[in-house]
Each structure stands twice: as structure tokens, then as C-alpha cells.
Protein backbone atom coordinates (compact mmCIF):
# COMPACT_ATOMS: atom_id res chain seq x y z
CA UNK A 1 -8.71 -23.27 23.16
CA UNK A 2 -11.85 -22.90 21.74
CA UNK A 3 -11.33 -19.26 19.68
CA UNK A 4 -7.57 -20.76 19.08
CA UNK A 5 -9.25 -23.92 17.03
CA UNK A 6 -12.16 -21.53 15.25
CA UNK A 7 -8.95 -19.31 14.25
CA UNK A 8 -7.17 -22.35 13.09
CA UNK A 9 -9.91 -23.58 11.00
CA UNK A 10 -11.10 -20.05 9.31
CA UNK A 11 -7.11 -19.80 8.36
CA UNK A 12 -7.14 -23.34 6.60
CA UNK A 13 -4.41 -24.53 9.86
CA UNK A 14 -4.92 -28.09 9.81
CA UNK A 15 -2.50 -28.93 12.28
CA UNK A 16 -3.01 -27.78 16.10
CA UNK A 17 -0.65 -24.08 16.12
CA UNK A 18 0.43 -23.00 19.44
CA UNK A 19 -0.07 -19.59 21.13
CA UNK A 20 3.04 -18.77 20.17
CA UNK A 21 3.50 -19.90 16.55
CA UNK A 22 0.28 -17.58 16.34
CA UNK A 23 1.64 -14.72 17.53
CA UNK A 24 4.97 -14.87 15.18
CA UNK A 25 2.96 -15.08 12.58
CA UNK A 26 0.80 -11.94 13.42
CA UNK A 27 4.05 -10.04 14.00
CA UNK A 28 5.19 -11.66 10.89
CA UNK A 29 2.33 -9.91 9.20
CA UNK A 30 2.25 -6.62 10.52
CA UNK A 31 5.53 -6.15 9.26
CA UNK A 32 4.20 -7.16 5.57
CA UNK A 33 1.18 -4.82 6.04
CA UNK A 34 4.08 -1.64 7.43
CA UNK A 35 6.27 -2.14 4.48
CA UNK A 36 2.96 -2.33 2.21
CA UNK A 37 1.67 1.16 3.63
CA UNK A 38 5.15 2.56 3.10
CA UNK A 39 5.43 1.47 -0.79
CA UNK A 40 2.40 3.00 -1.08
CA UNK A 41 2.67 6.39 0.17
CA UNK A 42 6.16 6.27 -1.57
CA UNK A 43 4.29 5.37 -5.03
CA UNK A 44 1.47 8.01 -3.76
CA UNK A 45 3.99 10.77 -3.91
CA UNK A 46 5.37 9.74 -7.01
CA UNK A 47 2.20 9.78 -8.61
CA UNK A 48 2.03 13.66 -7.17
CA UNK A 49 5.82 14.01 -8.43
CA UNK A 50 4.40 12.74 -12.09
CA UNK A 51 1.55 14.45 -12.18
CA UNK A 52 3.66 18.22 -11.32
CA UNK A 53 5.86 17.33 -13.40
CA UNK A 54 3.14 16.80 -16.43
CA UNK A 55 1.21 20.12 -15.30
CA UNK A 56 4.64 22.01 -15.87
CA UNK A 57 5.29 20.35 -19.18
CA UNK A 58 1.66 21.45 -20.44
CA UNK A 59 2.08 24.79 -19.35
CA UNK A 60 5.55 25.40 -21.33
CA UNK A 61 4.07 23.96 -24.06
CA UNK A 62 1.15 25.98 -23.87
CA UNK A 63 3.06 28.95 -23.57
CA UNK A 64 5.15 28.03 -26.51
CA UNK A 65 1.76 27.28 -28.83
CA UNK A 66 0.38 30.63 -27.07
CA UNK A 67 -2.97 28.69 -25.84
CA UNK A 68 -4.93 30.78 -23.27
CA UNK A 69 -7.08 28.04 -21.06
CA UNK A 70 -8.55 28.23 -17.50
CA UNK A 71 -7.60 25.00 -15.69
């Protein structure tokens, strides 16, 4: 009961939660946190997709202006 109130109190629960109420809301938020780390490795690759897809862009252009670098 004890690390149930402290838990309670550091959350701002006023109201006494039970056990169970608890523990939906932890499963509650592991699903938040899963579909947070999926968005973000699906914006991570997009950010790879983008940044190919500049590199390629550069290099026609490059090509086109006849530019000689070493990236």
C-alpha cells in the first residue's frame, strides 16, 4: 500500500487507484510508447529515403554543370 500511495502521489492521483486501474493504465501506456517507437523509425527511414533521394538529385545536377567534387 505504501509504494501504491507514493506512486499515486508522484503521478498527481488524488483519489485512492486500485491495483488494477494501475496496471490498465501501464498497459495503456506501453501501447502509446510502441506506436511512438514505430512512427519514429518509420519517419527515421524517411529521413534516409529524403536524404538518397537529395544525394541523387545533386549528383545529376552535378553531372549536368560538369562539377568534379570529392564528397
Amino acid at each position: 500500500m505504501i509504494a501504491t500511495n507514493w506512486f499515486q502521489k508522484k503521478w498527481g492521483l488524488e483519489d485512492p487507484v486500485l491495483t488494477d486501474e494501475l496496471y490498465n493504465r501501464i498497459v495503456e501506456l506501453e501501447q502509446r510508447v510502441r506506436v511512438l517507437e514505430e512512427e519514429n523509425i518509420e519517419t527515421t527511414n524517411e529521413l534516409y529515403r529524403l536524404e538518397n533521394s537529395l544525394d541523387a538529385r545533386i549528383d545529376i545536377i552535378a553531372e549536368r554543370c560538369q562539377i568534379n567534387y570529392d564528397v
